[in-house]
Protein backbone atom coordinates (compact mmCIF):
# COMPACT_ATOMS: atom_id res chain seq x y z
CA UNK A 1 33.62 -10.39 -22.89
CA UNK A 2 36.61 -9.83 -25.61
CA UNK A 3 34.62 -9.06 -29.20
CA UNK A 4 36.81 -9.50 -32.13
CA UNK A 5 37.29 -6.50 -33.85
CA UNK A 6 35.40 -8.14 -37.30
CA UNK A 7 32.77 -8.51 -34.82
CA UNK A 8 32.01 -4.65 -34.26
CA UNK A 9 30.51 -3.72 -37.90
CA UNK A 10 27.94 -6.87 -37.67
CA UNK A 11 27.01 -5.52 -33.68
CA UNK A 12 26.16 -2.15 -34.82
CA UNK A 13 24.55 -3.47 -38.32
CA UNK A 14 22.13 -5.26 -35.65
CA UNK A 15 22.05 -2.50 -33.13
CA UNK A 16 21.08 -0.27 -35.92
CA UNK A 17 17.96 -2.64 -36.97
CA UNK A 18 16.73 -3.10 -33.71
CA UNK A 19 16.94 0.36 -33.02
CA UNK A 20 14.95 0.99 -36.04
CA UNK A 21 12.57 -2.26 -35.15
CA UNK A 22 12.29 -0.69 -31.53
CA UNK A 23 11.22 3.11 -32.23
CA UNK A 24 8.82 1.84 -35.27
CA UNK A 25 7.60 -0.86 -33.26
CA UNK A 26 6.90 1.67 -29.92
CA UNK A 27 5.52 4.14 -31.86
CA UNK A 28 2.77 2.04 -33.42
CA UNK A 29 2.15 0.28 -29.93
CA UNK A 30 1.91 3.89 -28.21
CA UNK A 31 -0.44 5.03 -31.30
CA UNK A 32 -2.78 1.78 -31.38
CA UNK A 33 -2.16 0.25 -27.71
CA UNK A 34 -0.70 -2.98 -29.61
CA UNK A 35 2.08 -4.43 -31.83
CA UNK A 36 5.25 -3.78 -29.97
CA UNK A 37 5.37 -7.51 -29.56
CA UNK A 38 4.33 -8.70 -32.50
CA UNK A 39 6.93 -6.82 -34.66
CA UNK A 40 9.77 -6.94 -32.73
CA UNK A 41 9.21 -10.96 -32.08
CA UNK A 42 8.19 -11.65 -35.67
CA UNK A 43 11.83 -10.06 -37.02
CA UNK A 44 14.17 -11.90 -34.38
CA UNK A 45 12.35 -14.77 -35.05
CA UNK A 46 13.35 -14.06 -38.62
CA UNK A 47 16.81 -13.93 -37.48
CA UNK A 48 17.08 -17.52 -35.98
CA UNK A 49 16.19 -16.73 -32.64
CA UNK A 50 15.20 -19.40 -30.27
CA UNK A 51 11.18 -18.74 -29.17
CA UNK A 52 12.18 -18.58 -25.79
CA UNK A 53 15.04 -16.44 -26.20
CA UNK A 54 12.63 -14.24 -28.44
CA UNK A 55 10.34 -14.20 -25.76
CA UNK A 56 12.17 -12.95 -22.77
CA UNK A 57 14.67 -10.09 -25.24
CA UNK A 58 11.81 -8.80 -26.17
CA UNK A 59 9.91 -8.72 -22.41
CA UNK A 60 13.16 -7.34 -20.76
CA UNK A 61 12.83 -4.53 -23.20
CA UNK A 62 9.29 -3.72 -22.76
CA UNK A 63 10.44 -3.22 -19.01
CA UNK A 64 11.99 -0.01 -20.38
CA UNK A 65 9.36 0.86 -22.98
CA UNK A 66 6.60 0.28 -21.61
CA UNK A 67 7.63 2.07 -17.79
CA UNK A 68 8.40 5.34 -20.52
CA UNK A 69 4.94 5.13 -22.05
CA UNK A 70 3.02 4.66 -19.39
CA UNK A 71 4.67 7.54 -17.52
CA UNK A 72 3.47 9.37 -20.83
CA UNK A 73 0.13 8.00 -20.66
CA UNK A 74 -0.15 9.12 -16.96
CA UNK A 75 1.05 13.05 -17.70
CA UNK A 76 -2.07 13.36 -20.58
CA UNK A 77 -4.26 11.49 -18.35
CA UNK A 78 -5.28 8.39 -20.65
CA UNK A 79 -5.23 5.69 -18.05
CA UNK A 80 -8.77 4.05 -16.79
CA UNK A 81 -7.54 3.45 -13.32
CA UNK A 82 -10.53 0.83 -13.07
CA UNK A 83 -9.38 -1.09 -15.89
CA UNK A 84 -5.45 -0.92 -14.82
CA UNK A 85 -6.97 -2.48 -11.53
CA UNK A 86 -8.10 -5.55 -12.91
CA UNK A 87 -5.73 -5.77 -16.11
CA UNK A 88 -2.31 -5.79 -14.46
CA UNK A 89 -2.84 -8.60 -11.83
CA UNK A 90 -4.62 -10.86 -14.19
CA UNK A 91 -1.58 -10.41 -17.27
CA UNK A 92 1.21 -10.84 -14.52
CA UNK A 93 -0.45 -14.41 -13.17
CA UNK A 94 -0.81 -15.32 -17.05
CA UNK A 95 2.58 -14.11 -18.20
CA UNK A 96 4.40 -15.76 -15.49
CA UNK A 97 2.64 -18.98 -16.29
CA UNK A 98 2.67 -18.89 -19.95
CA UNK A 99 6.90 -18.18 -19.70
CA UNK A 100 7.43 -21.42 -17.34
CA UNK A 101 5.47 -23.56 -19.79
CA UNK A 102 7.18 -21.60 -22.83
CA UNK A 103 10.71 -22.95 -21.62
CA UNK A 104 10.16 -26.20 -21.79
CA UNK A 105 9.14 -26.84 -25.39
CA UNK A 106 11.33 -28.36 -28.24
CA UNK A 107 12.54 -24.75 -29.91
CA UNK A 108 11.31 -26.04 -33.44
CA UNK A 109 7.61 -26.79 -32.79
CA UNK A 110 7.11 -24.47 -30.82
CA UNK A 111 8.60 -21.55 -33.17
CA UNK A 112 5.62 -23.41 -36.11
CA UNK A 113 3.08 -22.53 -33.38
CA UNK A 114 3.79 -19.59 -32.83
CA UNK A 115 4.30 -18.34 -36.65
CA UNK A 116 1.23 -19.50 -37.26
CA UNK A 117 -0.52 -17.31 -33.95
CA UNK A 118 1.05 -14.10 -34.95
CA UNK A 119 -0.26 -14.50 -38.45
CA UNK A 120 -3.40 -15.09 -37.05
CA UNK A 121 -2.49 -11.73 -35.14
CA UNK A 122 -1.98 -10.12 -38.27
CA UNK A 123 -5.52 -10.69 -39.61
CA UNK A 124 -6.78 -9.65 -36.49
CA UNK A 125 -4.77 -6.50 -36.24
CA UNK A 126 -5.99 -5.70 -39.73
CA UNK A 127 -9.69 -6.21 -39.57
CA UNK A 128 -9.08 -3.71 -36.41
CA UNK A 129 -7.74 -1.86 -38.45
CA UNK A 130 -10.61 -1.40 -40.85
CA UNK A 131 -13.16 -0.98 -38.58
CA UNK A 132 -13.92 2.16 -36.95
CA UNK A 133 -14.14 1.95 -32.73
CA UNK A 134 -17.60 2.21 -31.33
CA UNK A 135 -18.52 5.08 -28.68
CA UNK A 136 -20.94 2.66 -26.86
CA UNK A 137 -20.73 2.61 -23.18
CA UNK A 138 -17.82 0.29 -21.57
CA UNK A 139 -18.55 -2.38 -18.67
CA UNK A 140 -16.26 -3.80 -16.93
CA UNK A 141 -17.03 -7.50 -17.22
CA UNK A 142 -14.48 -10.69 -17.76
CA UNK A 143 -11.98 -7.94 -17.95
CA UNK A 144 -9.79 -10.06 -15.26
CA UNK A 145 -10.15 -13.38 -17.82
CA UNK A 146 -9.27 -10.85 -21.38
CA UNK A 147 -5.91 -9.94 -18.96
CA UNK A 148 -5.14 -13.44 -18.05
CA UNK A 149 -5.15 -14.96 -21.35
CA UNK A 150 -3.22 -11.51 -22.81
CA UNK A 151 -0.46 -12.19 -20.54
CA UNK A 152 -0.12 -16.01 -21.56
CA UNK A 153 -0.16 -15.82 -24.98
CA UNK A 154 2.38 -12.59 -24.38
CA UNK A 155 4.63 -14.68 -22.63
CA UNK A 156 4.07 -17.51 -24.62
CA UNK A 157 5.18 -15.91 -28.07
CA UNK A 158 6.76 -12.35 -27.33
CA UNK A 159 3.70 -10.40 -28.55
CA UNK A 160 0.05 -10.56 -27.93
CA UNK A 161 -0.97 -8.75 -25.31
CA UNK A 162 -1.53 -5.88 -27.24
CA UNK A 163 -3.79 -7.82 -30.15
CA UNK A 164 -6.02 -9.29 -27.45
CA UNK A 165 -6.70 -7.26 -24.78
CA UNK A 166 -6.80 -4.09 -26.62
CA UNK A 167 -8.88 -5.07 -29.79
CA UNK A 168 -11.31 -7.04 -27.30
CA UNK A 169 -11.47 -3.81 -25.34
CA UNK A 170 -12.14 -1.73 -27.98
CA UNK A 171 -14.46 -4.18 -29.97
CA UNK A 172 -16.66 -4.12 -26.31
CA UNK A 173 -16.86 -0.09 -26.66
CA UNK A 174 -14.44 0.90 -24.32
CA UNK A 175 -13.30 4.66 -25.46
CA UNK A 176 -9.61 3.99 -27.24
CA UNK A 177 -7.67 7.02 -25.76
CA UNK A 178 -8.13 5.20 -21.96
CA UNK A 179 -8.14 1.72 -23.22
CA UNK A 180 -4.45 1.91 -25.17
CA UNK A 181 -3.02 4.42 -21.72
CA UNK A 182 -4.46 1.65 -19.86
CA UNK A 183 -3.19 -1.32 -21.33
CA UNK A 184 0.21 -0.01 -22.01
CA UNK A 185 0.54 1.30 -18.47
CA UNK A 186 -0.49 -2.77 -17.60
CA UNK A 187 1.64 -3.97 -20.01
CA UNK A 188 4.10 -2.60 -18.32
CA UNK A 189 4.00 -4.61 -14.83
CA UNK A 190 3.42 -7.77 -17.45
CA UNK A 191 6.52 -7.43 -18.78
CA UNK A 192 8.49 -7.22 -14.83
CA UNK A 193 6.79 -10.37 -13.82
CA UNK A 194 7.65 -12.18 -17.22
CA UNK A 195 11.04 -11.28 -17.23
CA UNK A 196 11.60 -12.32 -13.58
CA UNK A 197 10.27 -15.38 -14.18
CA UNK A 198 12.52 -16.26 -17.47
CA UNK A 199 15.29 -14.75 -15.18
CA UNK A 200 14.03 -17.30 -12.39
CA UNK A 201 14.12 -20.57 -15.34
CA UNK A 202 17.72 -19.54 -16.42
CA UNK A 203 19.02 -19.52 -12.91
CA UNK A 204 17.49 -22.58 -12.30
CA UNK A 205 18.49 -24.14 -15.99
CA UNK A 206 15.37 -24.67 -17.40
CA UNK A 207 15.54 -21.59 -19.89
CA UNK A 208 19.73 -21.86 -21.59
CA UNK A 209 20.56 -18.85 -23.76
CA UNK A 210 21.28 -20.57 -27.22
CA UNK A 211 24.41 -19.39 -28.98
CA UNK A 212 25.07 -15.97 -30.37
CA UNK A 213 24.56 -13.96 -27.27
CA UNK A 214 26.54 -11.22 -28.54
CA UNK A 215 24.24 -10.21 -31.23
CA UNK A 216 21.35 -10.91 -28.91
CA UNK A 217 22.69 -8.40 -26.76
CA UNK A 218 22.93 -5.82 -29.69
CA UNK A 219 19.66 -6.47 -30.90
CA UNK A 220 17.91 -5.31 -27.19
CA UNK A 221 20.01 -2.77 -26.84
CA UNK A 222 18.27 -1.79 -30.03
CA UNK A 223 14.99 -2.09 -29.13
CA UNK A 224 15.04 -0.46 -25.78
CA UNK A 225 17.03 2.83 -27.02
CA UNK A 226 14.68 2.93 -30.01
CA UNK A 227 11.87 2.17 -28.11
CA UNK A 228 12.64 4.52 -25.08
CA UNK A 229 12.90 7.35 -28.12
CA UNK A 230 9.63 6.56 -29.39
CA UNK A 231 7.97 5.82 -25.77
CA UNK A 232 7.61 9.63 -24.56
CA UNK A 233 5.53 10.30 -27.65
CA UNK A 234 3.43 7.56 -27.16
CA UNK A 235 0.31 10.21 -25.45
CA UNK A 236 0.72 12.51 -27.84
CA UNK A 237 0.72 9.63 -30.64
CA UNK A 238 -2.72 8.15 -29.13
CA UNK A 239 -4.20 11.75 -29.82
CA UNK A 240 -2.75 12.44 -33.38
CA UNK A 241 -1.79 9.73 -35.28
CA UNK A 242 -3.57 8.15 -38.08
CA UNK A 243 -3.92 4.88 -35.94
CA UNK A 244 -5.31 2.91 -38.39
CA UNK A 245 -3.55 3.41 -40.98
CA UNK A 246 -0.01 2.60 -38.46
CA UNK A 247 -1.98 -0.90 -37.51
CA UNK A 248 -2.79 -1.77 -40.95
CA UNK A 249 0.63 -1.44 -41.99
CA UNK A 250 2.50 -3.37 -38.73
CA UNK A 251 -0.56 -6.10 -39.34
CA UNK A 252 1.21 -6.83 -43.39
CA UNK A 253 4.24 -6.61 -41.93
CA UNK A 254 4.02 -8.83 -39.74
CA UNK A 255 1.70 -11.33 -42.01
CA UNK A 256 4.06 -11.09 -44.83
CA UNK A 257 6.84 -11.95 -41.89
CA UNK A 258 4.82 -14.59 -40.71
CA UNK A 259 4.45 -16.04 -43.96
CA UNK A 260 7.85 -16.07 -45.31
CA UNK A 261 9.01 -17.67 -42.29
CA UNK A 262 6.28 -20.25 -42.73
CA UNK A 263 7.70 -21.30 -45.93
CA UNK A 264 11.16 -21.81 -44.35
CA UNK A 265 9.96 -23.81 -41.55
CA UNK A 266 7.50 -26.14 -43.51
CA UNK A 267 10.36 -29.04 -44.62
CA UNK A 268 11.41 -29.01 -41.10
CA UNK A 269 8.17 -30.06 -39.98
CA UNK A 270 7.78 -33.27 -41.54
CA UNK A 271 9.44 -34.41 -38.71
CA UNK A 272 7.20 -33.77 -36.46
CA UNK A 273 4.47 -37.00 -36.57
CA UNK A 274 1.81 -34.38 -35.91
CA UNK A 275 2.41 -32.74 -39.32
CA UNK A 276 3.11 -34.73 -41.15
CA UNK A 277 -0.47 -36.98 -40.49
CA UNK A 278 -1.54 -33.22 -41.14
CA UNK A 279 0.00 -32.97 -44.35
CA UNK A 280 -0.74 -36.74 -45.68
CA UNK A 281 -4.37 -36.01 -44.42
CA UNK A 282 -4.76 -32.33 -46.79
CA UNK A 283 -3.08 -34.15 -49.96
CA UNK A 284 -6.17 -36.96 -49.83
C-alpha cells in the first residue's frame, strides 16, 4: 500500500497516541484485572471509529497483550487454575456470539448504546474503586454464567470483560491477586476466539472495514507495542500498585469520554424513532 509522504507525520501522530493509550491502558488492566477495553475503545470511538471496527482493533490487540500478561501472571503464580477452567470457555462462547450479532447493527445506534454502557462502566469501575475488596472465602458458583455474559458484552463494545467479571469476582470475595492473573490469563483466549470470528464475518462480508484503514492500522500498532511494554509488568503491578487509585482515574476518564461523546452523538439521534419518542416523552 503506497502512503503519501503528507501521510507519514499524521501515522506516527496516531501511532504515538495509541502507543501511549496501549501501555496506560495495559498497565491499569494488569494492576486492577480491568479497563484495557474500556479505554482503548472509549478513545477510538472518539476518533470516528466504526463500533465494529472498534471492537475487533482492539480484540486483535489484546491477542498480544493479554498472551504477555498472562505469561506474567503465570511466572508469579497469580492464576486460580479453577477459575481459568470455567472462565475461558464460557467468555469464548459469549464473545464469539456477541461479535456475530455486533456486525450486523446500523454503526450509529449501535455506537449510542454502547456510549451509554461504558459510562455505565465508568460508575461501576469507580464505586470499585472506592471500596476496599473483602477477604471472605470464594465459591465457585455461576462463575460459567459471570464468563458468558463478560465475553458478550466484550465483544459487543470492545471493553467489558474486565468491569464484569472481575468486579463481580471480587465483590463475591474472591482474593484479587488470583482473580485479576485469572481473568487476564482468560481474557486472553477471549480475545483469539473474538477476533477469529470478526476475521470469519469479514471474509464472509458481513463485517466491511469502513474507510481510513491506514490510520486504523497505526492506531493497533499502537496499542499492541504499548501494551506488550506494559504487559510483562502486569504481576509485578497486581502486587505494588496503588490499584485503586489507577481504576479511579481510568473510570473519569473514561466517563468524561463517554460523556463528551454523548453530547456529539445526541442530534444524530433524533433520527432514530426510538429516541426521539424518548426525548418527546422526558420534555412532558
Amino acid at each position: 500500500m503506497d502512503i503519501p509522504p503528507d501521510l507519514w507525520l499524521a501515522l506516527a501522530l496516531t501511532f504515538g497516541l495509541f502507543f501511549a493509550v496501549g501501555f496506560f491502558a495495559q498497565l491499569v488492566d494488569g494492576a486492577v484485572g480491568m479497563a484495557y477495553g474500556v479505554i482503548s475503545s472509549s478513545v477510538l470511538l472518539a476518533f470516528g471509529v466504526p463500533p465494529a471496527q472498534t471492537s475487533a482493533t482492539i480484540h486483535v490487540a489484546k491477542c498480544f497483550t493479554n498472551g504477555a500478561s498472562g505469561i506474567s501472571h503465570l511466572a508469579h503464580r497469580n492464576v486460580d487454575w479453577r477459575l481459568l477452567a470455567r472462565l475461558a470457555p464460557a467468555g469464548v462462547i459469549g464473545g464469539v456470539i456477541g461479535a456475530y450479532l455486533l456486525t450486523g447493527f446500523d454503526p450509529t445506534f449501535i455506537k449510542a448504546l454502547i456510549v451509554a454502557y461504558l459510562a455505565v462502566l465508568g460508575v461501576v469501575m469507580l464505586v470499585r474503586a472506592w471500596r476496599a475488596p473483602t477477604d471472605e472465602p470464594p465459591h465457585l458458583r455461576h462463575v460459567v454464567s459471570v464468563g458468558f455474559v463478560g465475553g458478550f458484552l466484550d465483544a459487543s463494545v470492545g471493553g467489558g470483560w474486565g468491569p464484569i467479571v472481575t468486579s463481580t469476582l471480587l465483590g463475591r470475595g474472591h482474593p484479587p491477586r488470583y482473580v485479576i492473573g485469572s481473568v487476564n490469563t482468560a481474557e486472553f483466549f477471549v480475545a483469539v476466539a473474538i477476533s477469529a470470528a470478526f476475521l470469519w464475518t469479514y471474509f464472509t462480508g458481513r463485517f466491511v472495514l469502513d474507510d481510513g484503514v491506514t490510520q486504523a492500522t497505526a492506531a493497533l500498532a499502537g496499542l499492541i507495542v504499548g501494551g506488550l511494554i506494559a504487559a510483562p509488568l502486569a504481576g509485578y503491578v497486581t502486587k505494588i500498585a496503588p490499584a485503586r487509585l489507577l481504576l479511579a482515574g481510568a473510570a473519569l476518564l473514561v466517563i468524561g469520554i463517554s460523556i463528551w461523546q454523548g453530547v456529539q452523538l445526541w442530534p444524530r439521534l433524533y433520527e432514530y424513532p426510538i429516541f426521539s419518542t424518548l426525548a418527546e416523552l422526558a420534555s412532558r
